[in-house]
PDB file of N, CA and C in Angstrom:
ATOM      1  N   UNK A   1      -6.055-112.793  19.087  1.00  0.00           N
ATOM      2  CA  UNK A   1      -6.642-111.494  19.307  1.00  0.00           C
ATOM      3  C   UNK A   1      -7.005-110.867  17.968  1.00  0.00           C
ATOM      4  N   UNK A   2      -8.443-110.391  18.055  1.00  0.00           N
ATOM      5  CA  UNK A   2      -8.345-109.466  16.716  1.00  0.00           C
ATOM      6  C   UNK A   2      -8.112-108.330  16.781  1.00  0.00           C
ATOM      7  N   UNK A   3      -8.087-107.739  15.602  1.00  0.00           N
ATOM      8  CA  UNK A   3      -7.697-106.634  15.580  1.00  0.00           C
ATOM      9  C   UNK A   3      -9.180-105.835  15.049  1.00  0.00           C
ATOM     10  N   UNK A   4      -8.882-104.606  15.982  1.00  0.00           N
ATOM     11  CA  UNK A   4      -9.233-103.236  15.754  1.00  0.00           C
ATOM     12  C   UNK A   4     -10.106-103.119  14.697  1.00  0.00           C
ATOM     13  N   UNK A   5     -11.761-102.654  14.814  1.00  0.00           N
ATOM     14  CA  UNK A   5     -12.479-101.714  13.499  1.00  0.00           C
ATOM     15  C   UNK A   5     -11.733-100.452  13.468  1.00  0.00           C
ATOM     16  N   UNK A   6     -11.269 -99.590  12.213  1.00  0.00           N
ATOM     17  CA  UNK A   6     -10.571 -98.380  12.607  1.00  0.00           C
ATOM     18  C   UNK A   6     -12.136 -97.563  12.184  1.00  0.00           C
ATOM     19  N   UNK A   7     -12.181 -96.699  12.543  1.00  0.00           N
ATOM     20  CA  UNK A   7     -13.062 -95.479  12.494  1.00  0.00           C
ATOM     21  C   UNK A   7     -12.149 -94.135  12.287  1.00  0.00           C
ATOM     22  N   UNK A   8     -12.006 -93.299  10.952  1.00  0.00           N
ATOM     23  CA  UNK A   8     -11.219 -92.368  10.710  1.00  0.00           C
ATOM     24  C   UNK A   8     -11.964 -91.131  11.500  1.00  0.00           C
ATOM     25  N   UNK A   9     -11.814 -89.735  12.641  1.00  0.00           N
ATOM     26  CA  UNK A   9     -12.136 -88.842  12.623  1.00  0.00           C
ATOM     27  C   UNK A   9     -11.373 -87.871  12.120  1.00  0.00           C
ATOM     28  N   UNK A  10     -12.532 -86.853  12.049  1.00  0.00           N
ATOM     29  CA  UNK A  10     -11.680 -85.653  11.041  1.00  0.00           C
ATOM     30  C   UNK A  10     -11.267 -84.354  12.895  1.00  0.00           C
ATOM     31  N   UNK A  11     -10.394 -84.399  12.076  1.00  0.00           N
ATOM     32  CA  UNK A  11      -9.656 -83.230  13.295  1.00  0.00           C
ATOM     33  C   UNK A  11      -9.658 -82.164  12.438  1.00  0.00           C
ATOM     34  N   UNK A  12      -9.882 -81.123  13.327  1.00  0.00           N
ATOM     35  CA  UNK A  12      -9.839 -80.865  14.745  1.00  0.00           C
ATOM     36  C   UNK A  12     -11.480 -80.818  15.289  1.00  0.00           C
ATOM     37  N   UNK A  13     -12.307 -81.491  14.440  1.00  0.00           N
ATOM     38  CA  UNK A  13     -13.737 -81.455  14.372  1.00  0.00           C
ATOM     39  C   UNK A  13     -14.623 -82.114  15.307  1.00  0.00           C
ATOM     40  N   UNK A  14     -14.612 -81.713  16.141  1.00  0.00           N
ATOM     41  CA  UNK A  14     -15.620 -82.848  17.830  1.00  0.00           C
ATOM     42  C   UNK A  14     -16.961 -82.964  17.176  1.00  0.00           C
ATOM     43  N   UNK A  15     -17.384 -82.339  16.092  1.00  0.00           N
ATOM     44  CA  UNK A  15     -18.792 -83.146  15.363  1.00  0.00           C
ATOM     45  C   UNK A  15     -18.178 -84.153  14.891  1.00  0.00           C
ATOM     46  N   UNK A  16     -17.239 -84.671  14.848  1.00  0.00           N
ATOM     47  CA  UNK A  16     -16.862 -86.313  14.597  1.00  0.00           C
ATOM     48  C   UNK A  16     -16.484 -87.142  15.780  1.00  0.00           C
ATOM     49  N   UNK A  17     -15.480 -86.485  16.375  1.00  0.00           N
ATOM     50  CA  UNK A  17     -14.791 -87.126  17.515  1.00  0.00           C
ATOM     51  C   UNK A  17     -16.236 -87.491  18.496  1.00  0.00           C
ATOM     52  N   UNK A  18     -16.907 -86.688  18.903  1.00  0.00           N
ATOM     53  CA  UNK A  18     -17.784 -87.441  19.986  1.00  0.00           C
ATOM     54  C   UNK A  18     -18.733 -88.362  19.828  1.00  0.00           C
ATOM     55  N   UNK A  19     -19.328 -88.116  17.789  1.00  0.00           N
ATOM     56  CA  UNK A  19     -19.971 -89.675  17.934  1.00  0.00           C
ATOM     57  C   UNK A  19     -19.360 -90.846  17.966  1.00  0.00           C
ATOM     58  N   UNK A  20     -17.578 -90.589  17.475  1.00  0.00           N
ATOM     59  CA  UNK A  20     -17.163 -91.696  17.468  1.00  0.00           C
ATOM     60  C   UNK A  20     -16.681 -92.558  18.722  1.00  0.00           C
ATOM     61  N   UNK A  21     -16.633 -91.266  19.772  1.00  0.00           N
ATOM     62  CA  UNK A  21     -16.355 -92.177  20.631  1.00  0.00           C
ATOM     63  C   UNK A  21     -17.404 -92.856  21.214  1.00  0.00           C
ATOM     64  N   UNK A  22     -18.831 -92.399  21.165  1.00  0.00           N
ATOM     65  CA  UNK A  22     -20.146 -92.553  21.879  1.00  0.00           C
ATOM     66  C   UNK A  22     -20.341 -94.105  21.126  1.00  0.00           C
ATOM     67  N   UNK A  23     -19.798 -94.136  19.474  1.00  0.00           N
ATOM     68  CA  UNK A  23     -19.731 -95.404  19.182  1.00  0.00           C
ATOM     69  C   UNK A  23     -19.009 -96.195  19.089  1.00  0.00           C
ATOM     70  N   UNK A  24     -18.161 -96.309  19.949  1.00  0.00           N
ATOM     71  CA  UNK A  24     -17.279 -96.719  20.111  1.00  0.00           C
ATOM     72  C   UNK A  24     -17.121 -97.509  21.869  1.00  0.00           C
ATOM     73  N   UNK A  25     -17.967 -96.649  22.225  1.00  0.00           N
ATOM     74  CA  UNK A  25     -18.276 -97.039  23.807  1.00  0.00           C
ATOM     75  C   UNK A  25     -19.714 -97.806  23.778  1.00  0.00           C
ATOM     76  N   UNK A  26     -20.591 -97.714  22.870  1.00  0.00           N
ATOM     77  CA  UNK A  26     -21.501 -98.681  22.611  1.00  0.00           C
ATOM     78  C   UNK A  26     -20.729-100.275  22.180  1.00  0.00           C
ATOM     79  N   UNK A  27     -20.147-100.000  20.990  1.00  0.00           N
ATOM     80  CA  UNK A  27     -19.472-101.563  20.319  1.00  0.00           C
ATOM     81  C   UNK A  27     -18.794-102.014  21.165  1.00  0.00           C
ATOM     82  N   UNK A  28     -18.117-101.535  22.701  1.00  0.00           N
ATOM     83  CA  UNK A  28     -17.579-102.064  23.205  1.00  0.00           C
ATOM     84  C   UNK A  28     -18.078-102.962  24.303  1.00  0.00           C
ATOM     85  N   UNK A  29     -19.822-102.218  24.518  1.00  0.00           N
ATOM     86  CA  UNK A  29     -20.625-103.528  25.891  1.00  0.00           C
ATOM     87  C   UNK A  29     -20.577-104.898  24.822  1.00  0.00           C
ATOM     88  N   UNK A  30     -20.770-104.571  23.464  1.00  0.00           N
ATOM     89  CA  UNK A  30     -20.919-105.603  22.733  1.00  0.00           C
ATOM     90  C   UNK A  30     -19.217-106.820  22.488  1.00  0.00           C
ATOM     91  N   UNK A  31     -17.803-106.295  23.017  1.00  0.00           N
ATOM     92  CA  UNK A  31     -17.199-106.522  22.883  1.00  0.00           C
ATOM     93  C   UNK A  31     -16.557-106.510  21.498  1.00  0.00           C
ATOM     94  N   UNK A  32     -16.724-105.306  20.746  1.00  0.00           N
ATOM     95  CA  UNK A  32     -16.142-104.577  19.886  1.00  0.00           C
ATOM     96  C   UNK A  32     -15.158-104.028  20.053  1.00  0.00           C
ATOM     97  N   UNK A  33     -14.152-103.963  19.357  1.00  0.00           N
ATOM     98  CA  UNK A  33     -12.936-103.361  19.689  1.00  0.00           C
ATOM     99  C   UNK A  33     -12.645-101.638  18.470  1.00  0.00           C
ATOM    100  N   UNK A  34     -13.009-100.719  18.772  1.00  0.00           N
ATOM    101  CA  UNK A  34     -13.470 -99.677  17.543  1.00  0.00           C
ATOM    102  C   UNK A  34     -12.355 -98.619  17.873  1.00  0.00           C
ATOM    103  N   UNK A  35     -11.386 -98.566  17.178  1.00  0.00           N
ATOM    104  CA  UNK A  35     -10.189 -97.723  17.051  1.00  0.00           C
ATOM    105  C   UNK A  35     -10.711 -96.289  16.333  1.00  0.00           C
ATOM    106  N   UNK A  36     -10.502 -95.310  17.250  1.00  0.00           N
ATOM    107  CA  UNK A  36     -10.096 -93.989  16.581  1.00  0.00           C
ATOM    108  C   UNK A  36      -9.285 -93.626  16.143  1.00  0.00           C
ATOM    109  N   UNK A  37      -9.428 -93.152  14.625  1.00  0.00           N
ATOM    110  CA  UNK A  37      -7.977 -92.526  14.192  1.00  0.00           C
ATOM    111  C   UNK A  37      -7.927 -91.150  13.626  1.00  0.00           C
ATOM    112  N   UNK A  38      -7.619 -90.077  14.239  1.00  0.00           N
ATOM    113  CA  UNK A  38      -7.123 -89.087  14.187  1.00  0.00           C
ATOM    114  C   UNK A  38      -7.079 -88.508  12.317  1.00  0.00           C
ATOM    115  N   UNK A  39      -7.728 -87.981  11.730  1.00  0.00           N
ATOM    116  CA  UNK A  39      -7.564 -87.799  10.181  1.00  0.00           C
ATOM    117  C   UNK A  39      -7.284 -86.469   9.804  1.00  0.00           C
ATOM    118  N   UNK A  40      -7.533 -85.819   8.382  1.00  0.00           N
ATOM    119  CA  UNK A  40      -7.967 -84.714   7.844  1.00  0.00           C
ATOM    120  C   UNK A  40      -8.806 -85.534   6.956  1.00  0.00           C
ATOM    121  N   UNK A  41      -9.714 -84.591   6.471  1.00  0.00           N
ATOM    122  CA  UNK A  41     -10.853 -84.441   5.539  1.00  0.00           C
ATOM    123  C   UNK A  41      -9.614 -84.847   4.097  1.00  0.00           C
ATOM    124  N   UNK A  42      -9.072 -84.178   4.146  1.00  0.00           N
ATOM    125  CA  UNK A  42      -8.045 -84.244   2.622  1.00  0.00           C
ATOM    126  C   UNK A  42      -7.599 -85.214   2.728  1.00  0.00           C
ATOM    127  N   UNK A  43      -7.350 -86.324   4.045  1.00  0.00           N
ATOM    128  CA  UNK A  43      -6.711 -86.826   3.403  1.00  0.00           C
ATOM    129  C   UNK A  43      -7.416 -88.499   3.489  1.00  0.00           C
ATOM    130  N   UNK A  44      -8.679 -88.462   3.678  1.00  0.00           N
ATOM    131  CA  UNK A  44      -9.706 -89.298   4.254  1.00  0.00           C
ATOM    132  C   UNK A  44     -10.340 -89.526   2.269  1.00  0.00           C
ATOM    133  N   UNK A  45     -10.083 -88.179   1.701  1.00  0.00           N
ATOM    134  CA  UNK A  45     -10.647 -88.298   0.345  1.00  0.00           C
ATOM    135  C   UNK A  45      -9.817 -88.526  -0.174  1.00  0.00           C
ATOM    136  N   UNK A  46      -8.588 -88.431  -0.197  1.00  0.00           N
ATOM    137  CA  UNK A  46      -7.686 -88.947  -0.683  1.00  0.00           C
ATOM    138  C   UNK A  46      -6.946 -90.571  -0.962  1.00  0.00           C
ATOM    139  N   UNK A  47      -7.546 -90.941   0.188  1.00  0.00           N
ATOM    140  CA  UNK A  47      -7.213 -92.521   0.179  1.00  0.00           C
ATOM    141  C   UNK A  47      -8.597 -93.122  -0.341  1.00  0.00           C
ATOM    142  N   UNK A  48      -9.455 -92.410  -0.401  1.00  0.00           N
ATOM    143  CA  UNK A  48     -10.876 -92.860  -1.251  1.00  0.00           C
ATOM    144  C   UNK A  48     -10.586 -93.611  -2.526  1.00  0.00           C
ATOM    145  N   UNK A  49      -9.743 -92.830  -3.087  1.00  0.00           N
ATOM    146  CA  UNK A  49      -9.527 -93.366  -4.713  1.00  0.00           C
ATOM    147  C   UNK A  49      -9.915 -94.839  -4.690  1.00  0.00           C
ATOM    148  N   UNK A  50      -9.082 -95.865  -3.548  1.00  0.00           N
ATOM    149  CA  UNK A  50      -8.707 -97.045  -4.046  1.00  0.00           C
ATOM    150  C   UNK A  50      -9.549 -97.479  -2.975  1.00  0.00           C
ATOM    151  N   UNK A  51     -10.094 -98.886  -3.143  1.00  0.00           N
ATOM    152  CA  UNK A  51     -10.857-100.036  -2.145  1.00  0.00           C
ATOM    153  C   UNK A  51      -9.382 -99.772  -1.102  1.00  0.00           C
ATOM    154  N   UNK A  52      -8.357-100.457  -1.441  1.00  0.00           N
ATOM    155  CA  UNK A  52      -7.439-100.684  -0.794  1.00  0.00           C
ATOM    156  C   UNK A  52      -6.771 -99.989   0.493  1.00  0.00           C
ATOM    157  N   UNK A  53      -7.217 -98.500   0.048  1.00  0.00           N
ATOM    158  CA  UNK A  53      -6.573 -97.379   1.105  1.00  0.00           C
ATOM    159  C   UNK A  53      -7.491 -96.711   1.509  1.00  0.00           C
ATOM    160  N   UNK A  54      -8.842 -96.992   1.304  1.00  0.00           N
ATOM    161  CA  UNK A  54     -10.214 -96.424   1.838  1.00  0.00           C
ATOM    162  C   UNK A  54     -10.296 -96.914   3.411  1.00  0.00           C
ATOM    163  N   UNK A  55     -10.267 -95.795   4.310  1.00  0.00           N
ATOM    164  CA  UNK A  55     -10.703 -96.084   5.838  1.00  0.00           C
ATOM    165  C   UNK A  55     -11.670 -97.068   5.910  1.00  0.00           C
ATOM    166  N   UNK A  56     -11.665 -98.032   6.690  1.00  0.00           N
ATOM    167  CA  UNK A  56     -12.726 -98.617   7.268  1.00  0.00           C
ATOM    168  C   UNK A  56     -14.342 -98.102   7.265  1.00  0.00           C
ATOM    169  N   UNK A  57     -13.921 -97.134   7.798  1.00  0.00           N
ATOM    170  CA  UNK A  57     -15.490 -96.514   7.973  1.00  0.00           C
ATOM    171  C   UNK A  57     -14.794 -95.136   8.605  1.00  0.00           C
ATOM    172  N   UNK A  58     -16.085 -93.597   8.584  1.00  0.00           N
ATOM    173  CA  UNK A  58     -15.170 -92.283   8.175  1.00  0.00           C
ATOM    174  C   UNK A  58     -16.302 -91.585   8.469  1.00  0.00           C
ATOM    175  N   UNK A  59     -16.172 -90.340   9.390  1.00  0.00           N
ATOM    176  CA  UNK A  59     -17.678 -89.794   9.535  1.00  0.00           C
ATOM    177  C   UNK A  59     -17.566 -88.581   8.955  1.00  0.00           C
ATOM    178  N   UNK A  60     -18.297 -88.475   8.233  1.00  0.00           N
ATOM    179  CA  UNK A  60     -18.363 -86.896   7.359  1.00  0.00           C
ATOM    180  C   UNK A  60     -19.944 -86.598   7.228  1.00  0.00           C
ATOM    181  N   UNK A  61     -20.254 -85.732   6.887  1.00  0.00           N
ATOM    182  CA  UNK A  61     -22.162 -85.524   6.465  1.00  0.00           C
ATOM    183  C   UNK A  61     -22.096 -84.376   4.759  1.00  0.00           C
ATOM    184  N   UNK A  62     -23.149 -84.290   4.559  1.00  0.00           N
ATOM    185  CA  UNK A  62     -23.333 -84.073   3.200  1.00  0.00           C
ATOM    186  C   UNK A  62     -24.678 -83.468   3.391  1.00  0.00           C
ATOM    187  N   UNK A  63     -24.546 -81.951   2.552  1.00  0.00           N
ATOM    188  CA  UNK A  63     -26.199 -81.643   2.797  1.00  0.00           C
ATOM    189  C   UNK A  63     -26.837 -80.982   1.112  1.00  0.00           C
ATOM    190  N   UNK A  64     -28.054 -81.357   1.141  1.00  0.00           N
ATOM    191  CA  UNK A  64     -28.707 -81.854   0.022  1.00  0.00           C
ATOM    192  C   UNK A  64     -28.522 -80.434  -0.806  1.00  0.00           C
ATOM    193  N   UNK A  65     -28.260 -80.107  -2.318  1.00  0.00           N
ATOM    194  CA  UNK A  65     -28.523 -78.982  -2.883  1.00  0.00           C
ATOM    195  C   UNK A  65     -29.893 -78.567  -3.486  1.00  0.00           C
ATOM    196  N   UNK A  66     -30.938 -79.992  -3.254  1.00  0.00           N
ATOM    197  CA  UNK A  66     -32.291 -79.788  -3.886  1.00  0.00           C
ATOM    198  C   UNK A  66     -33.339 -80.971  -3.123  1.00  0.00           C
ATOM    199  N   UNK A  67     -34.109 -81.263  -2.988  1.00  0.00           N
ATOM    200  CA  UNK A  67     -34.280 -82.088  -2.475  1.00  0.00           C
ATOM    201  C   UNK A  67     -34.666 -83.056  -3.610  1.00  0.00           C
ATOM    202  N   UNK A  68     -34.053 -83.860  -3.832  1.00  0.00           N
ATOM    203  CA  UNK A  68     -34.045 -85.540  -4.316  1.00  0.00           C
ATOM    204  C   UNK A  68     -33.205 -86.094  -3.343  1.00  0.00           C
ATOM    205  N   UNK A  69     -33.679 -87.472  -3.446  1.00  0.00           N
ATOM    206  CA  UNK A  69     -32.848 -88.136  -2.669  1.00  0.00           C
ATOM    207  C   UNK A  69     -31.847 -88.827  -3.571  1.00  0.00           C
ATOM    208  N   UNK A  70     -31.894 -88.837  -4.976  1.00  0.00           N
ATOM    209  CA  UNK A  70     -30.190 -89.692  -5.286  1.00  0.00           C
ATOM    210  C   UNK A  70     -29.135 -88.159  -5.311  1.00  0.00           C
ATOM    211  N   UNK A  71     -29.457 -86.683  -4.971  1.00  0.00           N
ATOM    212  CA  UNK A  71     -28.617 -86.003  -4.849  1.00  0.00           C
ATOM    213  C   UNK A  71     -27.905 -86.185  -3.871  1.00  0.00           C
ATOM    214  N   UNK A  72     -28.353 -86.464  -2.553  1.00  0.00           N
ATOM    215  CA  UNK A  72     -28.202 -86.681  -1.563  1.00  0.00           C
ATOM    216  C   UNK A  72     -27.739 -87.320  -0.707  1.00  0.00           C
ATOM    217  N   UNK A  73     -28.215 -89.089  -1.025  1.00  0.00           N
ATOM    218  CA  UNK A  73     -27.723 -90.405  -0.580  1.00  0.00           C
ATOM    219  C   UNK A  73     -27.733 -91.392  -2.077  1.00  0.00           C
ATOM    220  N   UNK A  74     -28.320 -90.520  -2.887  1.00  0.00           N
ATOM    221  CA  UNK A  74     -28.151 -92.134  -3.706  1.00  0.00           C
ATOM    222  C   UNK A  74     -26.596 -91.965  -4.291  1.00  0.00           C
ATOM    223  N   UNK A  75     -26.344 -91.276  -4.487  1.00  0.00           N
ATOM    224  CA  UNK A  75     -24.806 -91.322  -5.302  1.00  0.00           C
ATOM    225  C   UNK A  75     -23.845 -91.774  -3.661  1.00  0.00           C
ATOM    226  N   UNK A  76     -24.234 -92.202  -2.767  1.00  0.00           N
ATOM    227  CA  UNK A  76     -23.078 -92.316  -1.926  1.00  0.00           C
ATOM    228  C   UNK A  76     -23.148 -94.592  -1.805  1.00  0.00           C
ATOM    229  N   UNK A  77     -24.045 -94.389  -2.639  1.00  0.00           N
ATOM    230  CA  UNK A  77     -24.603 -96.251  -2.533  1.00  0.00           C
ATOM    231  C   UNK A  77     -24.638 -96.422  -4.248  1.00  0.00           C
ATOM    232  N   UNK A  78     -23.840 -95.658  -5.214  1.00  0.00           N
ATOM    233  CA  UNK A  78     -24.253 -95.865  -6.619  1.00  0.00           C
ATOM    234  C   UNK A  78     -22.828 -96.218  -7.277  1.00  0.00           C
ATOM    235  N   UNK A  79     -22.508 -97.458  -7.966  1.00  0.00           N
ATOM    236  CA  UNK A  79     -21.252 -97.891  -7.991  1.00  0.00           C
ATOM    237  C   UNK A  79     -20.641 -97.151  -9.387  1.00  0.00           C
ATOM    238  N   UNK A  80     -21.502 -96.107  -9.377  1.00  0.00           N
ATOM    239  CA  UNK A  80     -20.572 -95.383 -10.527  1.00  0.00           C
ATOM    240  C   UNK A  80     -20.058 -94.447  -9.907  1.00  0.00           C
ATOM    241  N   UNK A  81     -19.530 -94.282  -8.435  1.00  0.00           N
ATOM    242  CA  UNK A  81     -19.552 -92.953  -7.794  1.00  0.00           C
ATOM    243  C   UNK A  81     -18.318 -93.474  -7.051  1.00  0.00           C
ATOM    244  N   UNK A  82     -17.887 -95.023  -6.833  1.00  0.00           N
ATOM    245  CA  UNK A  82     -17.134 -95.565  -6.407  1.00  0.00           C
ATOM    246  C   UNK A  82     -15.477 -94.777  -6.700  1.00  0.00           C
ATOM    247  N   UNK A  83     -14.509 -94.668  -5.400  1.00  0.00           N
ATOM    248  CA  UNK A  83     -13.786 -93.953  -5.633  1.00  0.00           C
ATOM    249  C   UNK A  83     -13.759 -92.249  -5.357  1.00  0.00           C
ATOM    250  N   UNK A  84     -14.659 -92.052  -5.247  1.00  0.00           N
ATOM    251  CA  UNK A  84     -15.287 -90.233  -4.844  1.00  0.00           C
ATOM    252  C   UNK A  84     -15.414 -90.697  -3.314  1.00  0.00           C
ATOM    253  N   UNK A  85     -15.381 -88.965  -2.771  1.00  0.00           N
ATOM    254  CA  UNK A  85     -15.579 -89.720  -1.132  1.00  0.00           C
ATOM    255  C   UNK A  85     -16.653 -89.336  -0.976  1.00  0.00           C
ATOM    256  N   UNK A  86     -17.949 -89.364  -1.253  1.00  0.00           N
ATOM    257  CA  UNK A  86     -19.486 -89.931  -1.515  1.00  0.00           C
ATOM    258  C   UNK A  86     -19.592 -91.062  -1.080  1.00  0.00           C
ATOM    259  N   UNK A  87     -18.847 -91.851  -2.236  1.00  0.00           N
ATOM    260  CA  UNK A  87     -19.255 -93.217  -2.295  1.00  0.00           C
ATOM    261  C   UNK A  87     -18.128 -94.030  -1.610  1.00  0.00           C
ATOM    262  N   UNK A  88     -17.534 -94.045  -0.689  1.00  0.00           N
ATOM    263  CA  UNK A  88     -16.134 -94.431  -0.706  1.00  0.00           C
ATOM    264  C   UNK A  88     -16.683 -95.613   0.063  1.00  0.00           C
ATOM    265  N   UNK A  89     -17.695 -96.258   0.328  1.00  0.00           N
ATOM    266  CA  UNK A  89     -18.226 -97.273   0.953  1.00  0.00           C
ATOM    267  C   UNK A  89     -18.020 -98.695   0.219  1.00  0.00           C
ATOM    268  N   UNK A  90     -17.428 -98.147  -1.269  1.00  0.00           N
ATOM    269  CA  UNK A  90     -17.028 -99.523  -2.161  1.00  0.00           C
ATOM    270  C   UNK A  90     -18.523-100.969  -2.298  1.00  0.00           C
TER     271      UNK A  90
END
């Protein structure tokens, strides 16, 4: 048996909880197995620091202070950003 994709949501926040479950009920016609896990924001950035203790995957959003796009999305794909929860995608 495998185990579980975890998907971190941020509580008490249903702008996370319902896409995750909506994706979560998709990966599953596919026979995906996609675990919700219950988070805080603090502490979702907090385990960012390291590859090691970085969630699986983590739904948060980010909104632009100017419009460029490396303000925006490029620092969340830029491996100097690695470790920030931007980039925590490693």
């Amino acid at each position: 048996m495998r185990c579980p994709v975890e998907m971190h949501v941020q509580q008490p926040l249903e702008q996370t909880t319902q896409p995750g479950q909506l994706f979560q009920s998709d990966l599953a016609t596919i026979g995906i197995n996609l675990k919700l896990v219950n988070d805080t924001f603090a502490n979702m950035t907090s385990a960012s620091v390291k590859a090691e203790t970085t969630p699986q995957m983590w739904i948060h959003w980010i909104s632009t202070y100017y419009v460029d796009p490396d303000n925006w999305i490029g620092q969340m794909y830029d491996s100097r950003f690695h470790g920030t929860w931007k980039a925590s995608c490693w």
